[in-house]
PDB file of N, CA and C in Angstrom:
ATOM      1  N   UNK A   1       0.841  -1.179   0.000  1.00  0.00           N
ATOM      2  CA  UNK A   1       0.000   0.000   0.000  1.00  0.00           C
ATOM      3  C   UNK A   1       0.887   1.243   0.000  1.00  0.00           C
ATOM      4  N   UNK A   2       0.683   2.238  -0.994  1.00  0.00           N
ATOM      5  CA  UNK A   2       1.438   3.745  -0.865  1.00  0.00           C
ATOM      6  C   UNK A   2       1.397   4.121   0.353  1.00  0.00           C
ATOM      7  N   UNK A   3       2.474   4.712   0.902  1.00  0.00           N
ATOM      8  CA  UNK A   3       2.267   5.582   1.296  1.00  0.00           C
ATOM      9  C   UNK A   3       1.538   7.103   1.814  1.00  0.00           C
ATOM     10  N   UNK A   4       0.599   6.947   2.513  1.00  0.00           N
ATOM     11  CA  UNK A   4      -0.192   8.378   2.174  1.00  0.00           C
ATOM     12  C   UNK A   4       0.155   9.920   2.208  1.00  0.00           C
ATOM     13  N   UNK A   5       1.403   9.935   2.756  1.00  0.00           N
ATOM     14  CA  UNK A   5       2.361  11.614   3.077  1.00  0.00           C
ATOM     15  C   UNK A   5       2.714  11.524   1.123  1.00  0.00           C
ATOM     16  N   UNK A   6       3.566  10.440   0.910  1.00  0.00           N
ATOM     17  CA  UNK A   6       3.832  10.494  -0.104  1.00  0.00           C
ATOM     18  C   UNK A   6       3.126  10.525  -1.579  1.00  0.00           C
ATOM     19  N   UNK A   7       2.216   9.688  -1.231  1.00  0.00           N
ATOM     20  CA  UNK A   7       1.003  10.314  -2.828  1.00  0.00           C
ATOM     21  C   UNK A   7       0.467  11.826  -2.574  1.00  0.00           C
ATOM     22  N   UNK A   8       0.204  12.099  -1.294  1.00  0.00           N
ATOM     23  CA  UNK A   8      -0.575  13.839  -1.142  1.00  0.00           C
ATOM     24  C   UNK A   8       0.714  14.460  -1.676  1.00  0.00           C
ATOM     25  N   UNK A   9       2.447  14.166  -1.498  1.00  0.00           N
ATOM     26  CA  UNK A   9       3.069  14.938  -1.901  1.00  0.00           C
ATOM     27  C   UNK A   9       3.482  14.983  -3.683  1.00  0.00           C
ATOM     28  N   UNK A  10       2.601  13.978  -4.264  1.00  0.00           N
ATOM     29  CA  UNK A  10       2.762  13.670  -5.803  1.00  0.00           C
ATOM     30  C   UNK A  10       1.751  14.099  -6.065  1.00  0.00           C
ATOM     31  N   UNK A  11       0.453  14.473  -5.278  1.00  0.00           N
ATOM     32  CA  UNK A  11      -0.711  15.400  -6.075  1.00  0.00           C
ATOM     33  C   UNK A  11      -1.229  16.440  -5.844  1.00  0.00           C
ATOM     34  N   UNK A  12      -0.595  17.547  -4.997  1.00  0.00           N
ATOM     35  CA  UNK A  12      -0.906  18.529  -4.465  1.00  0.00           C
ATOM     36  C   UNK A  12       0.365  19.644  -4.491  1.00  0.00           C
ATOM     37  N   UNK A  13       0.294  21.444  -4.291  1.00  0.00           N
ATOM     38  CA  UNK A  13       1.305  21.803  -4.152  1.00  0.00           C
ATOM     39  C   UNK A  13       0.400  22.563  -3.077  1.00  0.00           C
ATOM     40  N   UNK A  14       1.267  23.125  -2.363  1.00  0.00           N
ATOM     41  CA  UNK A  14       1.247  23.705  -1.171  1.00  0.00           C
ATOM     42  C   UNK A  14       1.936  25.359  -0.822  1.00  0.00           C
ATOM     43  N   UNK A  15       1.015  26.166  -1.450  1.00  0.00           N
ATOM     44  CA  UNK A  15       2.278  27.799  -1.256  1.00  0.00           C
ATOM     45  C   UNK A  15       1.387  28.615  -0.431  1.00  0.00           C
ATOM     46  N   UNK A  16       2.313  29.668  -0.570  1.00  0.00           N
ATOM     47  CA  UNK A  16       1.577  31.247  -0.332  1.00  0.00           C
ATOM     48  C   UNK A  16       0.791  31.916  -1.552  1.00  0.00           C
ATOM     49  N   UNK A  17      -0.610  32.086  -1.218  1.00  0.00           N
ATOM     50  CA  UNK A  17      -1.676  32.105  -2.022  1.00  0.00           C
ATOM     51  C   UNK A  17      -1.025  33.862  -2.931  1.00  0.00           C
ATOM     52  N   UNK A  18       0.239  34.415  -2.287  1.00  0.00           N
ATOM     53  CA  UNK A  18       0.300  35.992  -2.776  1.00  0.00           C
ATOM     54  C   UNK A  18       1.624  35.268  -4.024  1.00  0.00           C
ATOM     55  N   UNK A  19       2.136  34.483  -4.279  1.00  0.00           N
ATOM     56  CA  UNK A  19       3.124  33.880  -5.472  1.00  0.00           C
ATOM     57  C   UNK A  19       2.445  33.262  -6.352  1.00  0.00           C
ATOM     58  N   UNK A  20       1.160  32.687  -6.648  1.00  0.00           N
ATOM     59  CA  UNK A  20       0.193  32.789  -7.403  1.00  0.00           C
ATOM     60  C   UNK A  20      -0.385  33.794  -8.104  1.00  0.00           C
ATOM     61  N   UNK A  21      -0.248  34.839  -7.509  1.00  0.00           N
ATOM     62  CA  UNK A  21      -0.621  36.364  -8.178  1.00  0.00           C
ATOM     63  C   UNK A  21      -0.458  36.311  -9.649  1.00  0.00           C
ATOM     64  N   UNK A  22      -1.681  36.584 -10.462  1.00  0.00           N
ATOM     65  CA  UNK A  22      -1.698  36.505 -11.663  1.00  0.00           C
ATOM     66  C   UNK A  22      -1.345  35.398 -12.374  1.00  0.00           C
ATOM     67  N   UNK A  23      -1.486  33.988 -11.807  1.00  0.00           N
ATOM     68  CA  UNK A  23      -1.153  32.832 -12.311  1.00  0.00           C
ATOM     69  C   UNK A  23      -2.130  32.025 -12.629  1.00  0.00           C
ATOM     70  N   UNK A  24      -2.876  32.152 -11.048  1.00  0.00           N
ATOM     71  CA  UNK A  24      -3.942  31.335 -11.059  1.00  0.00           C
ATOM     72  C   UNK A  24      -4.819  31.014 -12.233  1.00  0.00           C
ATOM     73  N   UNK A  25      -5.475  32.000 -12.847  1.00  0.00           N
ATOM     74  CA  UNK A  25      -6.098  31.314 -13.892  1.00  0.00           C
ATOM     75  C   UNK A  25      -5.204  30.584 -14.801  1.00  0.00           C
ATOM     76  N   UNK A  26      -4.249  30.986 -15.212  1.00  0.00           N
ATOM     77  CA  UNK A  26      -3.421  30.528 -16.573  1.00  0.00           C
ATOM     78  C   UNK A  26      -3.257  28.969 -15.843  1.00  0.00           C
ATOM     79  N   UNK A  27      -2.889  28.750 -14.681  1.00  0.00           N
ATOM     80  CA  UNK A  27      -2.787  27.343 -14.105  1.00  0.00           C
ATOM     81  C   UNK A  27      -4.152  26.156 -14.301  1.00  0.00           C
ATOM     82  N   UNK A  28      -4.945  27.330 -13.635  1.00  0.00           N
ATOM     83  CA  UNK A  28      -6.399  26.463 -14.151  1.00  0.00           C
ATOM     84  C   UNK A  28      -6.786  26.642 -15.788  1.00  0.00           C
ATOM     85  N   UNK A  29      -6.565  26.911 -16.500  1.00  0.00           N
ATOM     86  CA  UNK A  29      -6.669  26.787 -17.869  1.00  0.00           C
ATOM     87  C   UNK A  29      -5.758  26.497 -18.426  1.00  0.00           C
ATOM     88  N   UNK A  30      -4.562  25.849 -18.453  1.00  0.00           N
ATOM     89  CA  UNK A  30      -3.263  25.067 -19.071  1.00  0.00           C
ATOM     90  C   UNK A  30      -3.714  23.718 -18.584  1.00  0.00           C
ATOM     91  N   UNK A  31      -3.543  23.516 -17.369  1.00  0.00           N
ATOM     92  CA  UNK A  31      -3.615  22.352 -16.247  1.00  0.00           C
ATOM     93  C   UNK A  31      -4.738  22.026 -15.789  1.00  0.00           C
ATOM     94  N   UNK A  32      -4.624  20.355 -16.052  1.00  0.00           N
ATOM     95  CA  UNK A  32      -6.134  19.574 -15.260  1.00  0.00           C
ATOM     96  C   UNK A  32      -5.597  19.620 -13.653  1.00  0.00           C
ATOM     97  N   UNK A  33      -5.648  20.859 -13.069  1.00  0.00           N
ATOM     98  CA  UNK A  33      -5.486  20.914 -12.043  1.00  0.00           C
ATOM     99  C   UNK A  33      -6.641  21.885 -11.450  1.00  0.00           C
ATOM    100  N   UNK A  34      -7.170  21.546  -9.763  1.00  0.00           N
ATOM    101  CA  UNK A  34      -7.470  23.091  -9.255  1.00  0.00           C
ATOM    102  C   UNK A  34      -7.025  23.683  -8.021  1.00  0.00           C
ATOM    103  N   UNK A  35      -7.561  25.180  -8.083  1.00  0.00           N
ATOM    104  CA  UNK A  35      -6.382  25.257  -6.867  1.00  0.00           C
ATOM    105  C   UNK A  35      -7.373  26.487  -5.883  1.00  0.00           C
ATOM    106  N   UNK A  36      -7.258  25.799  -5.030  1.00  0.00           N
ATOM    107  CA  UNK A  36      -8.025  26.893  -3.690  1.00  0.00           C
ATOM    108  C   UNK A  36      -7.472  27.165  -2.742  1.00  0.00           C
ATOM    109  N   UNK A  37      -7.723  28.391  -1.996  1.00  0.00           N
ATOM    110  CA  UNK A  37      -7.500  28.426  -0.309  1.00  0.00           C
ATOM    111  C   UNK A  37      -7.881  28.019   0.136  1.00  0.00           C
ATOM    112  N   UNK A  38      -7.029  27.304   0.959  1.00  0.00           N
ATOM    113  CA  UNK A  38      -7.193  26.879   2.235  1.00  0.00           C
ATOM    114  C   UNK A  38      -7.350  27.671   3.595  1.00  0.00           C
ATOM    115  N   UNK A  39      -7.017  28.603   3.761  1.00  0.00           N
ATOM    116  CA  UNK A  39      -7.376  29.963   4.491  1.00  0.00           C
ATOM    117  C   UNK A  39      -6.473  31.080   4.207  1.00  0.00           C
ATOM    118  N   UNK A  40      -6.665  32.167   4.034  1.00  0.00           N
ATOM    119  CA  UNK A  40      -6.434  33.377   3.673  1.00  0.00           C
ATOM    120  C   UNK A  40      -4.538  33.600   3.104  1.00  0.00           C
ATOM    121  N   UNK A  41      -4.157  33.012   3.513  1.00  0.00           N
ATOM    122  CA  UNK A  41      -2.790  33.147   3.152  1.00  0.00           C
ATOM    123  C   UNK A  41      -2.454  31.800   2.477  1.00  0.00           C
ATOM    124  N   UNK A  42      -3.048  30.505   2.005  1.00  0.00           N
ATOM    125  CA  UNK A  42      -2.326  29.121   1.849  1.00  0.00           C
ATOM    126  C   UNK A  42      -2.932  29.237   0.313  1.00  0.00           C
ATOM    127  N   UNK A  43      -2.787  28.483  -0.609  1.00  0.00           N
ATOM    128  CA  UNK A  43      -3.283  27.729  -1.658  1.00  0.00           C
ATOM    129  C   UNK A  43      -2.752  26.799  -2.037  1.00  0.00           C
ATOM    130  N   UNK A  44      -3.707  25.527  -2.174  1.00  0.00           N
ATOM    131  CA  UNK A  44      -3.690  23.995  -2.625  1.00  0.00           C
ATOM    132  C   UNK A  44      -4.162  24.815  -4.031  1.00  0.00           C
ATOM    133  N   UNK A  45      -3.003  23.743  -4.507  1.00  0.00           N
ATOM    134  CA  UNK A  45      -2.690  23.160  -6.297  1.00  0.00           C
ATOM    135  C   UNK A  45      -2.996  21.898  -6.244  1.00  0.00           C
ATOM    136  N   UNK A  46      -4.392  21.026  -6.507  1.00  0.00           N
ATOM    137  CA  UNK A  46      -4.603  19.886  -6.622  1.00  0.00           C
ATOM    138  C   UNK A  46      -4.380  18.945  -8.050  1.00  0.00           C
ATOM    139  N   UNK A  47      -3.923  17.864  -8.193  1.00  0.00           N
ATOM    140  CA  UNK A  47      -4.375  17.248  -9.972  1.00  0.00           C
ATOM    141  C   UNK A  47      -3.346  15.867  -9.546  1.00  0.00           C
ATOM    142  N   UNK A  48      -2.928  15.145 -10.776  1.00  0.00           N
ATOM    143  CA  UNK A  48      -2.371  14.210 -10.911  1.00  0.00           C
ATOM    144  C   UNK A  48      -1.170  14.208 -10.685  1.00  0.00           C
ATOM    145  N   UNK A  49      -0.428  13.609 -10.406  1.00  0.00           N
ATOM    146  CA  UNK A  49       1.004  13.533 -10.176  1.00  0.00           C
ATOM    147  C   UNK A  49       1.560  13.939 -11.845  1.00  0.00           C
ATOM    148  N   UNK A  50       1.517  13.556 -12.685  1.00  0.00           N
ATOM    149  CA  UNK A  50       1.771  14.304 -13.984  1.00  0.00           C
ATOM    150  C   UNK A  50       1.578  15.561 -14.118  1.00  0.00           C
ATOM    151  N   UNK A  51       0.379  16.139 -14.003  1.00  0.00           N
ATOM    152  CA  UNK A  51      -0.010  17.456 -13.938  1.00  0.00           C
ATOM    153  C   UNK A  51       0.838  18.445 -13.020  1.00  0.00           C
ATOM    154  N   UNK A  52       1.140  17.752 -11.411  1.00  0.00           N
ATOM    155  CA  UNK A  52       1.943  18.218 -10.271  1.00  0.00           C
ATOM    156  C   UNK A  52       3.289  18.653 -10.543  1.00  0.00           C
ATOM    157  N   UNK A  53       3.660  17.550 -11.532  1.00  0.00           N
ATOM    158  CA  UNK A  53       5.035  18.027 -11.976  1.00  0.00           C
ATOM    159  C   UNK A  53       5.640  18.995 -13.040  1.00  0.00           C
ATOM    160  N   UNK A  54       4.122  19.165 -13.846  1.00  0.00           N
ATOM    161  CA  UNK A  54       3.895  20.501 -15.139  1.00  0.00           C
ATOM    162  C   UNK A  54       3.858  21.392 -14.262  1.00  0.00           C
ATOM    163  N   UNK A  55       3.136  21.902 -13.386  1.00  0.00           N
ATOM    164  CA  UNK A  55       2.586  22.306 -12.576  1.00  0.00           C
ATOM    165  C   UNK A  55       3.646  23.389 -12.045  1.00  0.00           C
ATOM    166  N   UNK A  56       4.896  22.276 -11.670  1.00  0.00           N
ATOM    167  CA  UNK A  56       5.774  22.629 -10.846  1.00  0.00           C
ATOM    168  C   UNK A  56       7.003  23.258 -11.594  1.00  0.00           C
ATOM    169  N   UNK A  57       7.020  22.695 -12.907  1.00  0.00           N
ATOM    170  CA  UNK A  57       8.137  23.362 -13.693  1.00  0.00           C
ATOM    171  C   UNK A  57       7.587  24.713 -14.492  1.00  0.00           C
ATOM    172  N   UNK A  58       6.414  24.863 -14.223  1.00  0.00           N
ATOM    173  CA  UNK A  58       5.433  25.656 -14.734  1.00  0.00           C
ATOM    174  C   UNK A  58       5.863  27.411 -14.172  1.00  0.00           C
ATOM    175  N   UNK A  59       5.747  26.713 -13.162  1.00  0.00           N
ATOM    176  CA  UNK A  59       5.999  27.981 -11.464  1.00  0.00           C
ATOM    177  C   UNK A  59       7.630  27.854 -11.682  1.00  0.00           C
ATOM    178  N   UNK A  60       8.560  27.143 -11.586  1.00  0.00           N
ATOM    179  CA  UNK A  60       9.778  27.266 -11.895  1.00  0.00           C
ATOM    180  C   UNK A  60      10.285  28.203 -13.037  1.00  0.00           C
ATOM    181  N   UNK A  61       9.267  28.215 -13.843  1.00  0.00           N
ATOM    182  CA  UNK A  61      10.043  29.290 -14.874  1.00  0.00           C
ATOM    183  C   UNK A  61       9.590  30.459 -14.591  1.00  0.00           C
ATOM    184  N   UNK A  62       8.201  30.785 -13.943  1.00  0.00           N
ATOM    185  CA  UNK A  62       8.070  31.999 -13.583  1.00  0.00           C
ATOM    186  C   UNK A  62       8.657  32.579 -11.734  1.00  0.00           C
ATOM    187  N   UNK A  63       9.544  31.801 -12.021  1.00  0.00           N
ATOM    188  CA  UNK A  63      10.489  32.331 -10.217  1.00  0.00           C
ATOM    189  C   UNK A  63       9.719  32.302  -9.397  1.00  0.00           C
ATOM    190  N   UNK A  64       8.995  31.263  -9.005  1.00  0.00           N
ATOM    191  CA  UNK A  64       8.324  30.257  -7.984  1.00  0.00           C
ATOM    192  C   UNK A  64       9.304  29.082  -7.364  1.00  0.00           C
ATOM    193  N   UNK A  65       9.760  29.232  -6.084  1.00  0.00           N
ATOM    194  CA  UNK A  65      10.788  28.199  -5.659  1.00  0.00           C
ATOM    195  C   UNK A  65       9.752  27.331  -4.917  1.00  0.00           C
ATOM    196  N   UNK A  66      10.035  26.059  -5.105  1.00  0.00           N
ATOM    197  CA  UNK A  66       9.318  24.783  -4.354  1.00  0.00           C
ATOM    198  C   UNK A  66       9.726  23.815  -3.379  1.00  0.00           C
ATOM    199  N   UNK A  67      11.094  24.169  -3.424  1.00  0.00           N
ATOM    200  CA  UNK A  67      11.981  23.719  -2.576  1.00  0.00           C
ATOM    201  C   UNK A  67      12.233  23.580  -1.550  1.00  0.00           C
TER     202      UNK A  67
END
């Protein structure tokens, strides 16, 4: 059986909802992903582990660190 820390960390991203600024839609309309707050300062990036990793090189080119 997977791991469960480890699949949430292959299908979800986890930031500050203010480094999204002006992304968000282009994320939800490129990517079968979606992405909400979680409360006022957080946003979940939800989708597939494929998508997670577009996702992520996505935000990498626009100087988003994930690290």
């Amino acid at each position: 059986m997977p791991d469960p820390e480890r699949l949430r960390d292959s299908t979800q991203i986890v930031l500050p909802c203010e480094e999204l600024s002006g992304l968000r839609e282009t994320l939800e309309s490129e990517f079968a992903v979606t992405v909400f707050a979680t409360d006022d300062a957080v946003c979940r990036i939800v989708g597939s582990p494929v998508e997670i990793k577009a996702v992520g090189r996505f935000l990498a080119r626009h100087g988003i660190n994930l690290a």
